[in-house]
C-alpha atoms as a PDB file:
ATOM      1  CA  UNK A   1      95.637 101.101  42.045  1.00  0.00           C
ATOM      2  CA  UNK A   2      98.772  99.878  43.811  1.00  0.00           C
ATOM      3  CA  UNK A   3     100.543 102.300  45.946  1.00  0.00           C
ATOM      4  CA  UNK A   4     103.881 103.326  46.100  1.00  0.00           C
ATOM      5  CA  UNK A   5     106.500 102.795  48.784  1.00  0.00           C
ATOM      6  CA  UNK A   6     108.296 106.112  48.497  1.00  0.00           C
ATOM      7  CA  UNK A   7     106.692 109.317  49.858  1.00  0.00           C
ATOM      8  CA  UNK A   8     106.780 112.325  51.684  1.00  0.00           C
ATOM      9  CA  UNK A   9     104.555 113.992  54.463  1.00  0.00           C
ATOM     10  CA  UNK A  10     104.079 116.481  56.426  1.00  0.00           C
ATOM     11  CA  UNK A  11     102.239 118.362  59.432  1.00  0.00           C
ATOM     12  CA  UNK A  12     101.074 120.379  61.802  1.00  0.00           C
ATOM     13  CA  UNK A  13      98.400 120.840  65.232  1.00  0.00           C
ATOM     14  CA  UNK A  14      98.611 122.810  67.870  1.00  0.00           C
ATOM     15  CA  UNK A  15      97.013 122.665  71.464  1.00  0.00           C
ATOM     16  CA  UNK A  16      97.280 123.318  75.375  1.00  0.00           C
ATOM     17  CA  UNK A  17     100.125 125.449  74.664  1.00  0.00           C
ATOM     18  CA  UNK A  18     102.153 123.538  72.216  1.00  0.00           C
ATOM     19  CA  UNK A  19     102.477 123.362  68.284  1.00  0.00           C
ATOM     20  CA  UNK A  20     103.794 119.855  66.719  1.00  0.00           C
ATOM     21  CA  UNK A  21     105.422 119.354  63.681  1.00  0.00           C
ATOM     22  CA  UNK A  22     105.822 116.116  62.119  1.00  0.00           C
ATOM     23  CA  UNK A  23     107.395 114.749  58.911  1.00  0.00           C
ATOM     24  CA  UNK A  24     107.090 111.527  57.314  1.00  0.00           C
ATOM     25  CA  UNK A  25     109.913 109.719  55.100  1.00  0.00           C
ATOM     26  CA  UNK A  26     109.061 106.831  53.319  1.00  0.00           C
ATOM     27  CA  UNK A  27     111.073 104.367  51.169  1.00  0.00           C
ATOM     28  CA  UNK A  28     111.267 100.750  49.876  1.00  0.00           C
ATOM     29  CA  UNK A  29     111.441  98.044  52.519  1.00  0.00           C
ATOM     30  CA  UNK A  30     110.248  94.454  52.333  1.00  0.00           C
ATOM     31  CA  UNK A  31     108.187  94.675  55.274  1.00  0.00           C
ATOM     32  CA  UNK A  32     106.892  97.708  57.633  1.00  0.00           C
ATOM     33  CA  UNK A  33     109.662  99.063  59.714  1.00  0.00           C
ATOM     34  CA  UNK A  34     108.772 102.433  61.893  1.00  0.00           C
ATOM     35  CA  UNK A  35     111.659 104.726  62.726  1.00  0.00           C
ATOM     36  CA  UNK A  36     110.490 107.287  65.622  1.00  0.00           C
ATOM     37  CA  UNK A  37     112.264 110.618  66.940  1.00  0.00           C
ATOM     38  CA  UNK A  38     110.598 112.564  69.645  1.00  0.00           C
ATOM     39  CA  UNK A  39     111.831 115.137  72.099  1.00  0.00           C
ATOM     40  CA  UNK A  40     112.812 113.422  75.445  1.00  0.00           C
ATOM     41  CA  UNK A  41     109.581 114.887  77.180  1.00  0.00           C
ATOM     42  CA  UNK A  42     107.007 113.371  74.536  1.00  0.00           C
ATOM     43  CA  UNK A  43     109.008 109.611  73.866  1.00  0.00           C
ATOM     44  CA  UNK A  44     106.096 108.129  75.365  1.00  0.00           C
ATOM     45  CA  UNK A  45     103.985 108.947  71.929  1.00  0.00           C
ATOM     46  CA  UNK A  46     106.489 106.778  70.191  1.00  0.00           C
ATOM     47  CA  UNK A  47     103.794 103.468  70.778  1.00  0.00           C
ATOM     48  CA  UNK A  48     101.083 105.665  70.049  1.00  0.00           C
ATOM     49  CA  UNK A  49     102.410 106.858  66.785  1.00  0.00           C
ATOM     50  CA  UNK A  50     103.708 103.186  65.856  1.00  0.00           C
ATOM     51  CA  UNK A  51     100.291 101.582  65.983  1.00  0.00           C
ATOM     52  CA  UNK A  52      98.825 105.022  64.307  1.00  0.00           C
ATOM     53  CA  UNK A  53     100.540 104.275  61.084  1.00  0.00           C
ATOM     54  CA  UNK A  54     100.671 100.967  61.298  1.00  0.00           C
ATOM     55  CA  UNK A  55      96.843 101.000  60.580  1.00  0.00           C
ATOM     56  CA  UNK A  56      97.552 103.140  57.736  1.00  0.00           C
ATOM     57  CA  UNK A  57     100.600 101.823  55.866  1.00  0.00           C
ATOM     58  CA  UNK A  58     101.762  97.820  55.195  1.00  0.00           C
ATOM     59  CA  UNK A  59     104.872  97.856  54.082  1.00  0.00           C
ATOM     60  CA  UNK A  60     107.882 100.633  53.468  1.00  0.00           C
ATOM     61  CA  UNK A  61     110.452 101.988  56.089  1.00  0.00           C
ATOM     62  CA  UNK A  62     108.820 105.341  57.591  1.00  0.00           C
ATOM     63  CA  UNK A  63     110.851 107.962  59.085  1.00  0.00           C
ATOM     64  CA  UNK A  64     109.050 110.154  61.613  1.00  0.00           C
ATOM     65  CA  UNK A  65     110.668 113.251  63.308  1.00  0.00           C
ATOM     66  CA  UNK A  66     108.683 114.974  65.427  1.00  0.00           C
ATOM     67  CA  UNK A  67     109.121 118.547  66.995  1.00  0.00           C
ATOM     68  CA  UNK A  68     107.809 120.332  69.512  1.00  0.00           C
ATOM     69  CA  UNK A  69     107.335 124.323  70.057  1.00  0.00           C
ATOM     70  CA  UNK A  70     105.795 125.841  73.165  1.00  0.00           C
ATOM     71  CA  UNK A  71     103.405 128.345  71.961  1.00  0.00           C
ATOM     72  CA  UNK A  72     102.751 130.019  75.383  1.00  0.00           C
ATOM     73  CA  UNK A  73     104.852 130.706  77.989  1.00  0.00           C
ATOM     74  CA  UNK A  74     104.786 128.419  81.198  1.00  0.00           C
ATOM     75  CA  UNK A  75     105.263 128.927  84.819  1.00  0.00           C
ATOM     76  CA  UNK A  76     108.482 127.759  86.121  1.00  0.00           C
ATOM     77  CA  UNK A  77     109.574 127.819  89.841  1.00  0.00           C
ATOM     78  CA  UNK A  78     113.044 127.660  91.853  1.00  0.00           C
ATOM     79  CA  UNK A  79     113.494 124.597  94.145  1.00  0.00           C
ATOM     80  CA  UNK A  80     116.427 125.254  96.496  1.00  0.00           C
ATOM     81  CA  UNK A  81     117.807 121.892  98.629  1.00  0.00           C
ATOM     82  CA  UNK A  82     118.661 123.592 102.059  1.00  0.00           C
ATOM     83  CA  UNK A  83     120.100 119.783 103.686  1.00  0.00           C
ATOM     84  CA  UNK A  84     122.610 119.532 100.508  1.00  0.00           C
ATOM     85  CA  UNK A  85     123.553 123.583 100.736  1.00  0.00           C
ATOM     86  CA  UNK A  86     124.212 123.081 104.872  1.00  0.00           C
ATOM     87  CA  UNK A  87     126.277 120.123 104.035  1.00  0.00           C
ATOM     88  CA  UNK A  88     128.708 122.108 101.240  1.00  0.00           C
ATOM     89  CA  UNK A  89     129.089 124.861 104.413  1.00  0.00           C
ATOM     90  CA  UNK A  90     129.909 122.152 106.802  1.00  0.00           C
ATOM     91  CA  UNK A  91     132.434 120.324 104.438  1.00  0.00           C
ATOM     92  CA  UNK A  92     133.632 123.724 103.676  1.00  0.00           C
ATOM     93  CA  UNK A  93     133.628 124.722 107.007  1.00  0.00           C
ATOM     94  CA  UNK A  94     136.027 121.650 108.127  1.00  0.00           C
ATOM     95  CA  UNK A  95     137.969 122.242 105.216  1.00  0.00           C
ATOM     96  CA  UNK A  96     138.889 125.580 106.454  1.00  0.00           C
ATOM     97  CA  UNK A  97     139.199 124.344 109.936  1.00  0.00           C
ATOM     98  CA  UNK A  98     141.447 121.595 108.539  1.00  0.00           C
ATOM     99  CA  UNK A  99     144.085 124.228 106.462  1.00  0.00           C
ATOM    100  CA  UNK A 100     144.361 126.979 109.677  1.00  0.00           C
ATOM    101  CA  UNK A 101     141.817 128.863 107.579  1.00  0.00           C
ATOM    102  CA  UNK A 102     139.739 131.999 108.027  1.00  0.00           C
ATOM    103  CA  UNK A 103     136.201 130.191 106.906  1.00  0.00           C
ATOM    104  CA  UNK A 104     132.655 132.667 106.538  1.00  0.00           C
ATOM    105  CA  UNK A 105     129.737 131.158 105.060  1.00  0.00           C
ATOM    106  CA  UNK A 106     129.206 132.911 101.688  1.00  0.00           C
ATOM    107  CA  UNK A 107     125.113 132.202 100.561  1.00  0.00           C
ATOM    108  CA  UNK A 108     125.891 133.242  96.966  1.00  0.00           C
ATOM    109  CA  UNK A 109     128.806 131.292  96.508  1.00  0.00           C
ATOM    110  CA  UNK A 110     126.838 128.452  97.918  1.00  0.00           C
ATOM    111  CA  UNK A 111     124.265 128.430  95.667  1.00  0.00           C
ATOM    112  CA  UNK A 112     126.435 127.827  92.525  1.00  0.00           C
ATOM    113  CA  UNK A 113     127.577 124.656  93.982  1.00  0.00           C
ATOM    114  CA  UNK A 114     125.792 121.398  91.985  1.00  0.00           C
ATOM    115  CA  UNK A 115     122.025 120.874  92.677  1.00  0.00           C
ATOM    116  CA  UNK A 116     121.796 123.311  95.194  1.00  0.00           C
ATOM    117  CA  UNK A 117     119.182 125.490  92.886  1.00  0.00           C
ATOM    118  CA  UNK A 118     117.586 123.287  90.413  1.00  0.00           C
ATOM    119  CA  UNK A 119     114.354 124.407  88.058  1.00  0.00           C
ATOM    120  CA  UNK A 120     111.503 122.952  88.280  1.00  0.00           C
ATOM    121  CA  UNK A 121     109.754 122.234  84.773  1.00  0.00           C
ATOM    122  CA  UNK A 122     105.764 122.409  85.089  1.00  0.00           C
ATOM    123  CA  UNK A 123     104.337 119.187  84.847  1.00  0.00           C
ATOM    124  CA  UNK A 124     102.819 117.563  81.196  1.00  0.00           C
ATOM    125  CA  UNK A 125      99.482 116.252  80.935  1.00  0.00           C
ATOM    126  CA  UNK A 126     100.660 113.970  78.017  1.00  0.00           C
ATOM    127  CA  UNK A 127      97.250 112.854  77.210  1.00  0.00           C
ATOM    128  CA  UNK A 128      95.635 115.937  76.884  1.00  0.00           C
ATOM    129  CA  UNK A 129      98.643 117.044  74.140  1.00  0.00           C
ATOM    130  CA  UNK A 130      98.439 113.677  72.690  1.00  0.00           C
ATOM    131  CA  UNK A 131      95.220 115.244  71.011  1.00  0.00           C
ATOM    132  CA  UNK A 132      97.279 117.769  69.010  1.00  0.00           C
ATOM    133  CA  UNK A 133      99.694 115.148  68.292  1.00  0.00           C
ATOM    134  CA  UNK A 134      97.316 112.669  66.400  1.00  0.00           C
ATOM    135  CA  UNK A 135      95.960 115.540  64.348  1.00  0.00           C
ATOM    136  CA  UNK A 136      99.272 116.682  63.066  1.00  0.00           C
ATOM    137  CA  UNK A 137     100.477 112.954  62.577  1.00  0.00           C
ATOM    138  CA  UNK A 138      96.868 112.482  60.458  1.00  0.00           C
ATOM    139  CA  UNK A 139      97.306 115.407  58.379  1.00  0.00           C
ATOM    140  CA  UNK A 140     101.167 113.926  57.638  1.00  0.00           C
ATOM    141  CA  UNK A 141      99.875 110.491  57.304  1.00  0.00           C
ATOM    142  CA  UNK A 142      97.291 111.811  54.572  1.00  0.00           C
ATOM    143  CA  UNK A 143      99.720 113.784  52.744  1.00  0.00           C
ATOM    144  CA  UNK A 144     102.042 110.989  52.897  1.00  0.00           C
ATOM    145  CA  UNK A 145      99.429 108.513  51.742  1.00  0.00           C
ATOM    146  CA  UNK A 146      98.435 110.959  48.613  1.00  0.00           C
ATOM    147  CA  UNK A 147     101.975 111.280  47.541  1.00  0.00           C
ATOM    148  CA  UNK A 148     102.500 107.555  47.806  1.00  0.00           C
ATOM    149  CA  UNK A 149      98.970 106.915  45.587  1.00  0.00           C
ATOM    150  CA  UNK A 150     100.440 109.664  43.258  1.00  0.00           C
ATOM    151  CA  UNK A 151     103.392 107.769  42.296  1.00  0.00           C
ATOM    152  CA  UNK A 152     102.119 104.667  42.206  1.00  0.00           C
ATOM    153  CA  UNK A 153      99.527 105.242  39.477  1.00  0.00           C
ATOM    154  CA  UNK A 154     102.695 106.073  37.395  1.00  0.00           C
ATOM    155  CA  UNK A 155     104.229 102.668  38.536  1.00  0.00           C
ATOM    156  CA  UNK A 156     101.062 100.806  37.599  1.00  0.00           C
ATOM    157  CA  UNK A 157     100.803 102.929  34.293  1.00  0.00           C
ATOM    158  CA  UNK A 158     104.293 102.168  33.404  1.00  0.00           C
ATOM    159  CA  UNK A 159     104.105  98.274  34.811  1.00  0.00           C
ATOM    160  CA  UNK A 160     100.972  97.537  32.546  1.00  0.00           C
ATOM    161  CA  UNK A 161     102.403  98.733  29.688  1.00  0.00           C
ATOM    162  CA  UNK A 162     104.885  96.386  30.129  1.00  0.00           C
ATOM    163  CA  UNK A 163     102.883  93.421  30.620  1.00  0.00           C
ATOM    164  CA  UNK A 164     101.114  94.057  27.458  1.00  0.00           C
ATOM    165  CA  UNK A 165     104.446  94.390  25.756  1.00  0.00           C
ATOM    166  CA  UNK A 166     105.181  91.132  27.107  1.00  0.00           C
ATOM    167  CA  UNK A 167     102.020  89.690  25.899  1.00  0.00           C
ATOM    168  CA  UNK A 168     102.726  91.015  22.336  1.00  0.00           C
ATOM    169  CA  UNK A 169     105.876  88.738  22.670  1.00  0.00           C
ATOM    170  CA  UNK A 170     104.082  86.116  24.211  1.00  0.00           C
ATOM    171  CA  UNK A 171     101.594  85.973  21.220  1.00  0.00           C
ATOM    172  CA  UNK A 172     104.382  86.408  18.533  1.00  0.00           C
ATOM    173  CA  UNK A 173     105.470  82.836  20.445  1.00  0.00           C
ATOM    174  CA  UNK A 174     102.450  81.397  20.089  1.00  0.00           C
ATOM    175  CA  UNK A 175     102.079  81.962  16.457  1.00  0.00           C
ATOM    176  CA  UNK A 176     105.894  80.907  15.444  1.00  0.00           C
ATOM    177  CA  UNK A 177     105.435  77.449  17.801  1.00  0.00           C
ATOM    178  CA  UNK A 178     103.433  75.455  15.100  1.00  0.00           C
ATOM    179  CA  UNK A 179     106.324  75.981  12.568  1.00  0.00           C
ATOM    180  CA  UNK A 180     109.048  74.507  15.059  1.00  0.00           C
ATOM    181  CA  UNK A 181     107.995  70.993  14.657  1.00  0.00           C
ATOM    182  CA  UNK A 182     107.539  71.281  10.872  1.00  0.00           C
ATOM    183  CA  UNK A 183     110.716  72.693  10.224  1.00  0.00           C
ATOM    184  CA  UNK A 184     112.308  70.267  12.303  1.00  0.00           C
ATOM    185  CA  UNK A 185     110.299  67.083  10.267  1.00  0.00           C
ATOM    186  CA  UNK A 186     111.854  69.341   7.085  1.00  0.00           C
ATOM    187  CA  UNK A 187     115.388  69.703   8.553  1.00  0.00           C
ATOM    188  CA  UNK A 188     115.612  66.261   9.857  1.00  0.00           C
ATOM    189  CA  UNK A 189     114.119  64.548   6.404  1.00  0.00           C
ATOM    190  CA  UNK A 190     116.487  66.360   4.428  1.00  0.00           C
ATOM    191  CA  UNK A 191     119.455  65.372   6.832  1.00  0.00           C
ATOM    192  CA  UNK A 192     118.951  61.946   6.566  1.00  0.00           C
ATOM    193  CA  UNK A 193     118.347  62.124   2.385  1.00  0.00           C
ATOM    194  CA  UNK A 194     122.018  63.622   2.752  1.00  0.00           C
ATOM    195  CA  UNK A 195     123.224  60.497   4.299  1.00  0.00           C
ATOM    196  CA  UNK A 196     121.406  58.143   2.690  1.00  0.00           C
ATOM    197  CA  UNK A 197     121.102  59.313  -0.992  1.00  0.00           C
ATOM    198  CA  UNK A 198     118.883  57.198  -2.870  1.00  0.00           C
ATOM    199  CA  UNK A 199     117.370  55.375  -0.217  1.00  0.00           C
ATOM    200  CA  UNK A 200     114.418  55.179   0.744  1.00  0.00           C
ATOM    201  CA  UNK A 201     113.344  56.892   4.174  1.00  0.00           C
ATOM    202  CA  UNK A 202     110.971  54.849   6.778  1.00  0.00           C
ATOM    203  CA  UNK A 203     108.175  56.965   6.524  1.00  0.00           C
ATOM    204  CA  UNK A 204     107.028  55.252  10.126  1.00  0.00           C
ATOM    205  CA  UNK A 205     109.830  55.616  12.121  1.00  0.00           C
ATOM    206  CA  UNK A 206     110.567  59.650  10.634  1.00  0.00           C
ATOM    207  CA  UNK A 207     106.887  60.093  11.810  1.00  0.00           C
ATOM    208  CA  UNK A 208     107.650  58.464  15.286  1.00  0.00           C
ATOM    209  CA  UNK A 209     110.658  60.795  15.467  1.00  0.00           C
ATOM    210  CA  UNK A 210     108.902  64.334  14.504  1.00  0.00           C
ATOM    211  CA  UNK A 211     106.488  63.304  17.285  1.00  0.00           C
ATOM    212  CA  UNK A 212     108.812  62.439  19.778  1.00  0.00           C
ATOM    213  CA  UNK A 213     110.195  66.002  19.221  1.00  0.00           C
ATOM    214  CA  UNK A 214     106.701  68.003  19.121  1.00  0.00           C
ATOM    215  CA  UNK A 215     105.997  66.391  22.629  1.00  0.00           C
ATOM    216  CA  UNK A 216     108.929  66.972  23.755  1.00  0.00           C
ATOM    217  CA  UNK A 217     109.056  70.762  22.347  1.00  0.00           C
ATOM    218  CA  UNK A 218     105.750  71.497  22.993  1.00  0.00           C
ATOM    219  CA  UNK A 219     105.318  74.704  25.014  1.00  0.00           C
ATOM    220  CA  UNK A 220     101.357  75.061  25.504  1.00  0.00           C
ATOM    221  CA  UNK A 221     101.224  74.447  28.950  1.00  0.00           C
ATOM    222  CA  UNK A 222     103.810  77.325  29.353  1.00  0.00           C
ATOM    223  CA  UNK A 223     101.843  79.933  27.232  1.00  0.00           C
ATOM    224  CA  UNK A 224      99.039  78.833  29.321  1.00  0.00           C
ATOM    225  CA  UNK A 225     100.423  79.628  32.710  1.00  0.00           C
ATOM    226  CA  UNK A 226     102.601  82.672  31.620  1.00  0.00           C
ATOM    227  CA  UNK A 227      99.312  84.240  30.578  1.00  0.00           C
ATOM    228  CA  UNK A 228      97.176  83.029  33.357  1.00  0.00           C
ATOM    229  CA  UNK A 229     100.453  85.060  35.825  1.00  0.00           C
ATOM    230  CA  UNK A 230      99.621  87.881  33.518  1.00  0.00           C
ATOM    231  CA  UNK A 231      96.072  88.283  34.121  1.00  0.00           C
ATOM    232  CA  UNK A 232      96.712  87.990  38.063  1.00  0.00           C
ATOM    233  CA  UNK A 233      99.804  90.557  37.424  1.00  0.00           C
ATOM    234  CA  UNK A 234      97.162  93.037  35.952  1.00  0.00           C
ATOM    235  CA  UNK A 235      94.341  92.431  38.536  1.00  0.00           C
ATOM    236  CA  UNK A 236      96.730  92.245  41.036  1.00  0.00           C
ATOM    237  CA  UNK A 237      98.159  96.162  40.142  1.00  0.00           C
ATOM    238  CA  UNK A 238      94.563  97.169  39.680  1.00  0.00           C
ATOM    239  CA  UNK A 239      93.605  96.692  43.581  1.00  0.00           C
ATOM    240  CA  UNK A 240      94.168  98.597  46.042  1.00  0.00           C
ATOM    241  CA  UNK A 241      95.495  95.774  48.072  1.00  0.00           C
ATOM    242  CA  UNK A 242      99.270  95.880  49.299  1.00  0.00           C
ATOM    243  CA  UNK A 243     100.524  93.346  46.096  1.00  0.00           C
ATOM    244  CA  UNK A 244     104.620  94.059  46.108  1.00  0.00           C
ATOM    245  CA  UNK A 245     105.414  90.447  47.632  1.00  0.00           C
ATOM    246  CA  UNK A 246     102.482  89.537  45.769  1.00  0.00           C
ATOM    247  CA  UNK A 247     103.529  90.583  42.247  1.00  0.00           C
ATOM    248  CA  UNK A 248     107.334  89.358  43.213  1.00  0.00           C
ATOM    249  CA  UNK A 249     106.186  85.821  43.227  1.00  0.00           C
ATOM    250  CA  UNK A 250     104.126  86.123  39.763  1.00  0.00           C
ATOM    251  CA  UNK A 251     107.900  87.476  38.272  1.00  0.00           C
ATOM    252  CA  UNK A 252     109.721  84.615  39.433  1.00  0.00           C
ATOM    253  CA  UNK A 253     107.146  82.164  37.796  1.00  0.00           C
ATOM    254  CA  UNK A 254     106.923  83.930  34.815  1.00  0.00           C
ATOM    255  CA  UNK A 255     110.547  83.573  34.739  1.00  0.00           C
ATOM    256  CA  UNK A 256     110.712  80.126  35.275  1.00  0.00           C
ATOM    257  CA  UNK A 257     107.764  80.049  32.389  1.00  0.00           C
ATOM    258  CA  UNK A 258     109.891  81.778  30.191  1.00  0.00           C
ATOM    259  CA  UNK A 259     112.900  79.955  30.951  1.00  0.00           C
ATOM    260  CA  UNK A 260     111.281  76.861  30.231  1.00  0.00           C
ATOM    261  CA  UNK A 261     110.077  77.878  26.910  1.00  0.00           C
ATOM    262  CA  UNK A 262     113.275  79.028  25.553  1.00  0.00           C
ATOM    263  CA  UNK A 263     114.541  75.451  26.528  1.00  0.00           C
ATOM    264  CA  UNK A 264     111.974  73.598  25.236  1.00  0.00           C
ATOM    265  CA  UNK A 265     111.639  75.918  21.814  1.00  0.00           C
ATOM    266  CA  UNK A 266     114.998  74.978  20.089  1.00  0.00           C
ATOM    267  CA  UNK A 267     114.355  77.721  18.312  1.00  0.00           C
ATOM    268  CA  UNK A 268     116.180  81.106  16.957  1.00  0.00           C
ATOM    269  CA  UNK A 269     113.001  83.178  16.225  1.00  0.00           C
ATOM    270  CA  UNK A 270     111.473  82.066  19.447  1.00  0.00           C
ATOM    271  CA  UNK A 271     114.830  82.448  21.269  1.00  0.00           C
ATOM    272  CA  UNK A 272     114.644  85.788  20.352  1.00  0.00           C
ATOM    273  CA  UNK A 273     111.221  86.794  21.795  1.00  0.00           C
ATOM    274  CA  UNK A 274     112.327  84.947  24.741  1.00  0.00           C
ATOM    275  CA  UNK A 275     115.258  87.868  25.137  1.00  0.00           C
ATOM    276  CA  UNK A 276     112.930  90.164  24.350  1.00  0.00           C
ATOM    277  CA  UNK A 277     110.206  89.067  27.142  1.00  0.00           C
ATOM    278  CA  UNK A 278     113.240  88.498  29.887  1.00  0.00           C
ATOM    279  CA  UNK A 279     114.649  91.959  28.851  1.00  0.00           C
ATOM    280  CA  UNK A 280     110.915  93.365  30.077  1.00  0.00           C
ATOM    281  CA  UNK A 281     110.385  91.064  33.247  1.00  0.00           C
ATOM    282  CA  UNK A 282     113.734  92.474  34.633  1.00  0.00           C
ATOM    283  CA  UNK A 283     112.278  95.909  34.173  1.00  0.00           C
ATOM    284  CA  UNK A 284     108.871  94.907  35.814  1.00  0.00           C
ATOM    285  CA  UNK A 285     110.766  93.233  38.851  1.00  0.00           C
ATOM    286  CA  UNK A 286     112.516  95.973  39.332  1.00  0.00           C
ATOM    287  CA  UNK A 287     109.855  98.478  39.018  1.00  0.00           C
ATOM    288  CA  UNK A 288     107.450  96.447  41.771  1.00  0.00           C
ATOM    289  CA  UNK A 289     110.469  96.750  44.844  1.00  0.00           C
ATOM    290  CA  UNK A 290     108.969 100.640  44.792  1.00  0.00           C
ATOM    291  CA  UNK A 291     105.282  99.333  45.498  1.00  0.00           C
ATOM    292  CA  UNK A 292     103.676  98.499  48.953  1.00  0.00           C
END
């Protein structure tokens, strides 16, 4: 069955100290676009988790927001910078010297000045937490993928209804088509005994003419290849192949199908079928924008 574009994921792995979070968004797109958000620390995953779902997922524009908790307390340490802490007392110290003023070096005032006392973070090893990363973005990635399978059975459900619907019409087109050209030979015959009265009708040419118009009206190569974009339509939906783009070049030939017939018809009982069967295309087109 086809999948949907529209979904929601989430969750969660922890390891080496740290617990990750992740959540998935996905919605309609035409192709695959991959929106990341990481902590500063972990940005480099960003690649990683691009090419992850880009094995899993072929079109839709995915949302990821990842977060990061440390589950065990790390060692930090103090770094002081004893050059740039000698250089404030000097500057100070010719300030003072400068303004007739009393100067005494003052250690704890010192060490509020900028950078002077910095903390140092304890280093990453990236790949070893990239381990716990990948196992929270699979277990989002499969909830994600179930929720869009979920919803698109309903969208294939709901889209092969409506080709059969369409079918119906299709059939009810079929049937009425032989009629057109006899009616016509009926309409036009009794048109010209209007005009001419009593006179006799050239059988030959009235036969040439009511030919002339069931070529010209004929609509058998239409039915033909509307119902040949049907069957694709339904095999199409019944893969599990990524068919949106697919599916949104059958609707604009059917359309153009359709179109064609209603031209070619000249007719008010076909003309209304062919309402009837654009009414249901617009609904499928806009049903298959949701799926992949």
């Amino acid at each position: 069955m086809a999948n949907s574009m529209t979904g929601f994921g989430r969750g969660e792995a922890s390891g080496s100290g740290y617990q990750f979070s992740i959540e998935l968004k996905s919605v309609n797109h035409r192709f695959l676009e991959i929106m990341v958000r990481t902590p500063r620390n972990f940005s480099s995953f960003e690649d990683r988790i691009r090419k992850t779902l880009q094995g899993r997922f072929q079109r839709g524009r995915i949302e990821v927001h990842v977060n990061v908790v440390e589950t065990e307390e790390r060692k930090r340490s103090v770094k002081v910078d004893k050059d740039l802490a000698l250089s404030y007392d000097k500057i100070l110290e010719d300030l003072a010297l400068a303004l007739h003023a009393a100067h005494e070096t003052d250690i704890y005032r010192l060490v509020t000045l900028p950078e002077v006392l910095s903390v140092e973070e304890p280093e990453i090893d990236l790949d070893t937490l990239w381990g716990a990363c990948a196992e929270a973005l699979r277990i989002a990635s499969d909830s994600l993928g179930q929720m869009r399978r979920i919803e698109g059975e309903k969208l294939t459900s709901d889209l092969l209804l409506r080709l059969d619907l369409i079918t119906g019409y299709l059939q009810q087109i079929a049937e009425r088509a032989p009629f057109v050209v006899t009616d016509y030979q009926e309409r036009l015959q009794d048109r010209i005994q209007t005009l001419l009265g009593e006179v006799e009708v050239d059988a030959t040419r009235l036969a040439n003419e009511v030919a002339y118009f069931a070529d010209r009206a004929s609509i058998t190569e239409e039915l033909v290849r509307f119902n040949s974009h049907l069957a694709q339509g339904r095999d199409a939906l019944r893969s599990n192949d990524s068919v949106g783009r697919r599916l949104d070049f059958l609707m604009q030939e059917m359309n153009r199908e359709i179109n064609t017939i209603g031209s070619k018809a000249n007719d008010l009982t076909i003309g209304q079928q062919v309402v009837s069967v654009k009414s249901e295309l617009e609904k499928v087109r806009e049903q298959i924008q949701n799926l992949e």
